[in-house]
N, C-alpha and C. Protein backbone atom coordinates (compact mmCIF):
# COMPACT_ATOMS: atom_id res chain seq x y z
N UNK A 1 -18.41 -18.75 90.74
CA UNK A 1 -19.23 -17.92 89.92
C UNK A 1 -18.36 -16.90 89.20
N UNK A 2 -17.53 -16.61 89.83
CA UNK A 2 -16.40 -15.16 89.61
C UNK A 2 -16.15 -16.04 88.18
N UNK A 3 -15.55 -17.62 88.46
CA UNK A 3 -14.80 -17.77 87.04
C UNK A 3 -15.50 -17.81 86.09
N UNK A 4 -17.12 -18.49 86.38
CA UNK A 4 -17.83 -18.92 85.67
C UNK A 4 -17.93 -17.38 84.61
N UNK A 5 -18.13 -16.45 85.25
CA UNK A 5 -18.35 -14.84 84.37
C UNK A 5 -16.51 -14.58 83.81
N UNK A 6 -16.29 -15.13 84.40
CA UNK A 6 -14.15 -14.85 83.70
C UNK A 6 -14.41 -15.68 82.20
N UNK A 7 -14.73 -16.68 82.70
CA UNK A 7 -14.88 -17.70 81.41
C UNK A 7 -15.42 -17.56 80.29
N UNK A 8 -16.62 -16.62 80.86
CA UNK A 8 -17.76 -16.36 79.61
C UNK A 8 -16.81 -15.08 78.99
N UNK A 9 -16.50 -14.30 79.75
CA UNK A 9 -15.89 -13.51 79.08
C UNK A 9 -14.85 -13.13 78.08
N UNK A 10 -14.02 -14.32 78.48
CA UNK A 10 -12.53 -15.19 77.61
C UNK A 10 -13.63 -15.83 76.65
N UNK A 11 -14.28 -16.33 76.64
CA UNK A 11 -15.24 -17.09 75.33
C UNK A 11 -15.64 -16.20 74.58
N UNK A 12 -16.34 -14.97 75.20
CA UNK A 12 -17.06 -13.67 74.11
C UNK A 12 -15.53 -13.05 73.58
N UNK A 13 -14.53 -13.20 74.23
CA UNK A 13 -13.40 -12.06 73.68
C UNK A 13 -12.83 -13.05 72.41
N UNK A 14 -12.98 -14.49 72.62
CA UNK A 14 -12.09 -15.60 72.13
C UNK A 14 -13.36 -15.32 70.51
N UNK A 15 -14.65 -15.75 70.89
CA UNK A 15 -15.94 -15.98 70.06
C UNK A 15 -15.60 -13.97 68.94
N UNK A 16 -15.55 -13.83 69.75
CA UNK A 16 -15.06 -11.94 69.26
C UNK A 16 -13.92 -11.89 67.91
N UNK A 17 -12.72 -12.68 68.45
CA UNK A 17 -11.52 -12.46 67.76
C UNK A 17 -12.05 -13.50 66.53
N UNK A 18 -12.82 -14.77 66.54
CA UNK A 18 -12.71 -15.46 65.41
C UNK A 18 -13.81 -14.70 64.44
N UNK A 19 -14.51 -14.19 64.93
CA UNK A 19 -15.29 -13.52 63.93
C UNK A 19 -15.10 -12.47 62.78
N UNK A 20 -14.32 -11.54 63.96
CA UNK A 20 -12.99 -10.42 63.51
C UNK A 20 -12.37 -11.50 62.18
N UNK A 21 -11.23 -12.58 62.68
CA UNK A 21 -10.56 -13.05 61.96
C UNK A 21 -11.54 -13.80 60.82
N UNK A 22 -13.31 -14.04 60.46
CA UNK A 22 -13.73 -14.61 59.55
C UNK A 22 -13.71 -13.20 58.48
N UNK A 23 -14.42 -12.51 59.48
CA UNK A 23 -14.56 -10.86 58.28
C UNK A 23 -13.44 -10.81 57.59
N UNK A 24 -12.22 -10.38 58.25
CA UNK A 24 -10.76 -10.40 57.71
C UNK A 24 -10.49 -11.14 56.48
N UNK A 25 -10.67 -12.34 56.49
CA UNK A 25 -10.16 -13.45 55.52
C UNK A 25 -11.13 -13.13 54.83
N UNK A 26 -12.81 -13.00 54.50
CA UNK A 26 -13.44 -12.85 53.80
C UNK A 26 -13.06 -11.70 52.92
N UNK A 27 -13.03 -10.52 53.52
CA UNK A 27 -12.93 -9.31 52.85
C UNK A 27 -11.51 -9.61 52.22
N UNK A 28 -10.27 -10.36 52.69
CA UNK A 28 -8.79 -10.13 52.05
C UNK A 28 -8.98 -11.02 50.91
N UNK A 29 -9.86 -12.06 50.86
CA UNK A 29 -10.13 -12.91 49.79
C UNK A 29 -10.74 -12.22 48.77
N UNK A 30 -11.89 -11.50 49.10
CA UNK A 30 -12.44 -10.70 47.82
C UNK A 30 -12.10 -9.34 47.37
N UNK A 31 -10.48 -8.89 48.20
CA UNK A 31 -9.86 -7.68 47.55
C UNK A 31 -8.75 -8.24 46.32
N UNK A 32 -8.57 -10.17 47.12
CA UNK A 32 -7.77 -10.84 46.57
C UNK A 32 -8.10 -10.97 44.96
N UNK A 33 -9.67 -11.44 44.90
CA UNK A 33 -10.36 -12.04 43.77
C UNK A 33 -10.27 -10.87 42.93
N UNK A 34 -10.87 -9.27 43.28
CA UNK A 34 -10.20 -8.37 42.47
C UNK A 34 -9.19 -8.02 41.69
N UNK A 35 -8.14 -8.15 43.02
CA UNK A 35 -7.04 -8.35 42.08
C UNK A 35 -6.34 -9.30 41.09
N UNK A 36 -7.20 -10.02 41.27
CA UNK A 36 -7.11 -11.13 40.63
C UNK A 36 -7.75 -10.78 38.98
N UNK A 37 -8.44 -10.46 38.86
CA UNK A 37 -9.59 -9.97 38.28
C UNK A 37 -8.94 -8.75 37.29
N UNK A 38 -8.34 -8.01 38.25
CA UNK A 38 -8.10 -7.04 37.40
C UNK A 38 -6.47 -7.28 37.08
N UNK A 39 -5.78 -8.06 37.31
CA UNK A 39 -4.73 -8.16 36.60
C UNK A 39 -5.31 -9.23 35.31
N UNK A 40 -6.07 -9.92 35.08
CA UNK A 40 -7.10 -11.01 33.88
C UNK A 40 -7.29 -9.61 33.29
N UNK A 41 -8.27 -8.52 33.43
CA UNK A 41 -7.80 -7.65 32.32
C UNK A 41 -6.90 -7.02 31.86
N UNK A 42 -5.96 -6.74 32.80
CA UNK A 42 -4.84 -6.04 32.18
C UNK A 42 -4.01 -7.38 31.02
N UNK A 43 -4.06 -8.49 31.52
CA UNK A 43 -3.48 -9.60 30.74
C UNK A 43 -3.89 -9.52 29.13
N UNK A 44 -5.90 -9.42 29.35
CA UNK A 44 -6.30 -9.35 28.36
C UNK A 44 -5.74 -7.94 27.09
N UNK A 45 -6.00 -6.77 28.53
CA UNK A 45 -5.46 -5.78 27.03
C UNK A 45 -4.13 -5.51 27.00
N UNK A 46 -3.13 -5.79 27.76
CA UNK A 46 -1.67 -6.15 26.84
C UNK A 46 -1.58 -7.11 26.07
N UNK A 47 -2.13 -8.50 26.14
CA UNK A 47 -2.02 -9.00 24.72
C UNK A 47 -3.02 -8.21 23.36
N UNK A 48 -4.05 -7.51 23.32
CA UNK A 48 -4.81 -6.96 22.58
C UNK A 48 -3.44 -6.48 21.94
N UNK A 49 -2.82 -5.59 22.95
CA UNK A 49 -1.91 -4.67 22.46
C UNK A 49 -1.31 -5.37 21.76
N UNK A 50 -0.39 -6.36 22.24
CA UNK A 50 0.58 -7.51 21.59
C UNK A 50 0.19 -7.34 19.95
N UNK A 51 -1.11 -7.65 19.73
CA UNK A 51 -1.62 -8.22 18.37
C UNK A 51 -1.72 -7.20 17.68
N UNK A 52 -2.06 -5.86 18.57
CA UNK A 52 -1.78 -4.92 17.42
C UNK A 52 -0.64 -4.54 16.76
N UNK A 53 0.31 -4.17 18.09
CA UNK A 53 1.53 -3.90 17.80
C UNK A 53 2.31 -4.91 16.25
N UNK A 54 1.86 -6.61 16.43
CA UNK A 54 2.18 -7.28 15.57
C UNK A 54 1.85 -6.54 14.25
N UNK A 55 0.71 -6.56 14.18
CA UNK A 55 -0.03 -6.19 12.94
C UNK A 55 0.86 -4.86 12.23
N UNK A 56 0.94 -4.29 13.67
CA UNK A 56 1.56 -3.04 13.15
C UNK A 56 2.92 -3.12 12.34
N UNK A 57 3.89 -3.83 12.85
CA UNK A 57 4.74 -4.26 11.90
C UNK A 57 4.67 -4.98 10.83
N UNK A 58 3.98 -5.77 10.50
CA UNK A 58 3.55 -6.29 9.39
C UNK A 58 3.33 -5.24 8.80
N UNK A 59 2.98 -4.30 9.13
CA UNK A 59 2.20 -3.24 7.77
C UNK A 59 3.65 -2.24 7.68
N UNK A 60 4.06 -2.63 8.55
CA UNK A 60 5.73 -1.43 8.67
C UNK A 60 6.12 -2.19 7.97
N UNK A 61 6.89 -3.96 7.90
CA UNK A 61 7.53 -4.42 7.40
C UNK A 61 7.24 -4.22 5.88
N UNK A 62 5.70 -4.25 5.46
CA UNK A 62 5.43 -4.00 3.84
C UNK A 62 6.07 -2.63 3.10
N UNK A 63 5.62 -2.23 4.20
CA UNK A 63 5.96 -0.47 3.64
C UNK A 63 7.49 -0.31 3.23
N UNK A 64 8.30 -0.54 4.10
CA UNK A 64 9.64 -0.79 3.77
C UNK A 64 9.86 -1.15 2.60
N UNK A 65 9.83 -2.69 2.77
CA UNK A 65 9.88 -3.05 1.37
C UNK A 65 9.21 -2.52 0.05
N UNK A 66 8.18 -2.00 0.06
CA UNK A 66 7.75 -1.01 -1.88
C UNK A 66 8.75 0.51 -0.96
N UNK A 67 9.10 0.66 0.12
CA UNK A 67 10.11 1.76 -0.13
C UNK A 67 11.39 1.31 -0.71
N UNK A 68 12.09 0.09 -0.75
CA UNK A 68 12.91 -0.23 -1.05
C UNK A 68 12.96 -0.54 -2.27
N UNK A 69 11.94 -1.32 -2.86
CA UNK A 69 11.55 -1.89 -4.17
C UNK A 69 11.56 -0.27 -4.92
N UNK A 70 10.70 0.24 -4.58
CA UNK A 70 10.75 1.87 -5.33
C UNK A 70 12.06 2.65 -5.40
N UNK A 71 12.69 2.83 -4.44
CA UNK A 71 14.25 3.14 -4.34
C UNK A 71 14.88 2.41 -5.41
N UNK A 72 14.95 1.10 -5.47
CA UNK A 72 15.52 0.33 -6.50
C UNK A 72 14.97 0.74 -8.05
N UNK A 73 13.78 0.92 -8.29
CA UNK A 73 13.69 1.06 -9.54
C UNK A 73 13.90 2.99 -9.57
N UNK A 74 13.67 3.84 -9.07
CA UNK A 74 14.19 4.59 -9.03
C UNK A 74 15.66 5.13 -9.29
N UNK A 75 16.56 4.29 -8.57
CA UNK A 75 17.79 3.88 -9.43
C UNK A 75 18.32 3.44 -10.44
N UNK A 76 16.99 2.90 -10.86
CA UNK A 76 17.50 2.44 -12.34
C UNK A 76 17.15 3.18 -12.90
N UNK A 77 15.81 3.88 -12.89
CA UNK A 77 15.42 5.16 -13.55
C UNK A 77 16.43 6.42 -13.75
N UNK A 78 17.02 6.79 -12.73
CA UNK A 78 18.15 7.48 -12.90
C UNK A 78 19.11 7.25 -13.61
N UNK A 79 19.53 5.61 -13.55
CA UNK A 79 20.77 5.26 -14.46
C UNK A 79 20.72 5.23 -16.01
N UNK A 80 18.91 4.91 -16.14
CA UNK A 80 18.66 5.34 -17.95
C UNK A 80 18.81 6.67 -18.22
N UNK A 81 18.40 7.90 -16.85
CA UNK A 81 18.43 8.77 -17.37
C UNK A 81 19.50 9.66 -17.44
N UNK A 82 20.65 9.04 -16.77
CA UNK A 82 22.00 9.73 -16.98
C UNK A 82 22.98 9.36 -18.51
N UNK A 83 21.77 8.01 -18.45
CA UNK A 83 22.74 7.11 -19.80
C UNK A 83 22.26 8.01 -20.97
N UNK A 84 20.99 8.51 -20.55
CA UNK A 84 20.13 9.15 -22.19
C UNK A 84 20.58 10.85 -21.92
N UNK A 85 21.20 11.31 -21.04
CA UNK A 85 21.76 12.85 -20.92
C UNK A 85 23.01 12.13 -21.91
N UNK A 86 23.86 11.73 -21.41
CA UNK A 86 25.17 11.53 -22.01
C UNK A 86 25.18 10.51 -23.50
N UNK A 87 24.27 10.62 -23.72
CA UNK A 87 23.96 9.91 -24.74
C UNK A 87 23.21 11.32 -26.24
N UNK A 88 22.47 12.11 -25.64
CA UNK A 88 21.93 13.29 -26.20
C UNK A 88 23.51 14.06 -26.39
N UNK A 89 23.83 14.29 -25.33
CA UNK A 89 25.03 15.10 -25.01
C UNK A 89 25.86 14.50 -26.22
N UNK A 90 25.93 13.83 -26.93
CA UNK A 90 27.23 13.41 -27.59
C UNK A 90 26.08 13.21 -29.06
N UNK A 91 25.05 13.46 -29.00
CA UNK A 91 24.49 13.36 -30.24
C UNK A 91 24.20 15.22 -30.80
N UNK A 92 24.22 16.05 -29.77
CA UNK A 92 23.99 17.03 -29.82
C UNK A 92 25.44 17.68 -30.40
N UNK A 93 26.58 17.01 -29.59
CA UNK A 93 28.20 17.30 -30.22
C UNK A 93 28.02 17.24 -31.16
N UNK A 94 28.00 16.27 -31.97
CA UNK A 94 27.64 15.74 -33.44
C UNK A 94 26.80 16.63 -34.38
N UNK A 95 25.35 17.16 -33.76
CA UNK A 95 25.07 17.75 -34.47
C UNK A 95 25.82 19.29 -34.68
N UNK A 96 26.13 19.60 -33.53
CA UNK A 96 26.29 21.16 -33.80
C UNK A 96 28.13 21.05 -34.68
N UNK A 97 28.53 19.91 -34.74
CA UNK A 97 29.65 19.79 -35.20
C UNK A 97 29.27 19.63 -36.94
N UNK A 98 28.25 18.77 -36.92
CA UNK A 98 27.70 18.69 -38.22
C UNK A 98 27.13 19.95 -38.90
N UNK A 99 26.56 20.82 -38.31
CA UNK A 99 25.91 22.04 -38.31
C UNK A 99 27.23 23.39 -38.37
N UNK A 100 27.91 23.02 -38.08
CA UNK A 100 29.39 24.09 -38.51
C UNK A 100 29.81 23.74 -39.42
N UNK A 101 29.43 22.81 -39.72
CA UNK A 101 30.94 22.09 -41.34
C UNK A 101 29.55 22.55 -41.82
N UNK A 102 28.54 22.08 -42.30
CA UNK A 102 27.35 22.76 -42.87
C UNK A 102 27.12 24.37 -43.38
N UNK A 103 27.25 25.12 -42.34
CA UNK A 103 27.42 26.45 -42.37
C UNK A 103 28.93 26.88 -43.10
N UNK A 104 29.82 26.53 -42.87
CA UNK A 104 30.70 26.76 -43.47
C UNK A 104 30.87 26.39 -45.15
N UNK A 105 30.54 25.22 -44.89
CA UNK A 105 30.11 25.30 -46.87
C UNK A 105 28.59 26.20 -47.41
N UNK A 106 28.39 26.06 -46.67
CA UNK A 106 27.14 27.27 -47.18
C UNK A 106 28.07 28.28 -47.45
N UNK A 107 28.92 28.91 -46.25
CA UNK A 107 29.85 29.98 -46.46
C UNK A 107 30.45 29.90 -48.40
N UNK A 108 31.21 29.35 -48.05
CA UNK A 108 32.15 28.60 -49.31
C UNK A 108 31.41 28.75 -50.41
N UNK A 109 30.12 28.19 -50.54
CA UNK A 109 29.67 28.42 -51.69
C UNK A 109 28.98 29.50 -52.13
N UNK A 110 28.90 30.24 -50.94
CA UNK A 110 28.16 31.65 -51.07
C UNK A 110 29.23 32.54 -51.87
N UNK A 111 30.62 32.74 -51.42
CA UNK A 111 31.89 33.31 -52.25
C UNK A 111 32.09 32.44 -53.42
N UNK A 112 31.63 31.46 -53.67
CA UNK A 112 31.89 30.76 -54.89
C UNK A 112 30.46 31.59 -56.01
N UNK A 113 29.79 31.49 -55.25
CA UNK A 113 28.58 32.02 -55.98
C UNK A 113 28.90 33.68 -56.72
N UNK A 114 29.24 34.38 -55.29
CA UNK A 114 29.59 35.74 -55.42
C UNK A 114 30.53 35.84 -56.67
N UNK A 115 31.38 34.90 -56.56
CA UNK A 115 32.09 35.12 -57.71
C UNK A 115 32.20 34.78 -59.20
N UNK A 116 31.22 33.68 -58.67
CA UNK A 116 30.58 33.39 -60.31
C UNK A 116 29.59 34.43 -60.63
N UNK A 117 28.73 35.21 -59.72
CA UNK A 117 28.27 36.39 -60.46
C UNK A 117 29.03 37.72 -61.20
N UNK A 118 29.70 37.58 -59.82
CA UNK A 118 30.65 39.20 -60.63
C UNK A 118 31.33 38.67 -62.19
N UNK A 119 31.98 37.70 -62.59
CA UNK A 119 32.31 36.87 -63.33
C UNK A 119 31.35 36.56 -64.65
N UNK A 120 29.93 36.46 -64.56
CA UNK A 120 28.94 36.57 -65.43
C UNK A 120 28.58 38.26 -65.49
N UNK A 121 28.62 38.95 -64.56
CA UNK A 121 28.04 40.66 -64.89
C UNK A 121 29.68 40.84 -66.22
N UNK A 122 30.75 40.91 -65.58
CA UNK A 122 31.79 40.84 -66.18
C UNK A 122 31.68 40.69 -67.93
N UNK A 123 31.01 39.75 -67.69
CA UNK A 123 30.58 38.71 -69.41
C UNK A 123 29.84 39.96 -69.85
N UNK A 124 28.94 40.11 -69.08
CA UNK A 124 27.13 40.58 -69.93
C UNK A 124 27.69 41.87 -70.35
């Protein structure tokens, strides 16, 4: 009888531990499936990210380029407009060079004049 109650008791401790060990596996399975779960979203929004980030360069890569394209004509803009300074610059020489020989015969003929008057009072 003694064993017969030993026995039952090794059966309730034995019947005890597998139950323990069903809860266990149940519950480690569905902390499992969680994590499972929640690394599927994190998957999902780092690639979200992925696609933005893409996008995002695409719109960087454009930008660059009309910064570059603009830089470029900008440079050329500058190079007409250094060509048309030094280009004024040497038309402006010209004139004010033209504009002294000018003035100076004005001069010239002003004493030519002067002296064709005194020269006619002289006469009269």
């Amino acid at each position: 009888m003694e064993n017969t109650k030993l026995l039952k008791i090794v059966l309730y401790i034995i019947a005890g531990l597998v139950l323990l060990n069903l809860a266990v596996s149940f519950f480690g399975r569905s902390r499992l499936r969680d994590a499972i779960n929640e690394i599927k979203d994190a998957k999902t929004t780092i690639n979200a990210a992925m696609k933005t980030i893409d996008q995002s360069r695409g719109r960087i890569d454009k930008v660059v380029g009309y910064l570059d394209s603009t830089r470029l004509k900008l440079q050329e803009i500058n190079t007409e407009v250094e060509a048309s300074n030094i280009n004024l610059k040497t038309a402006l020489q010209k004139t004010n060079a033209a504009t002294s020989l000018l003035k100076e015969q004005i001069r010239n003929e002003q004493v030519r004049l002067d002296s064709l008057k005194t020269e006619l009072d002289k006469l009269k």
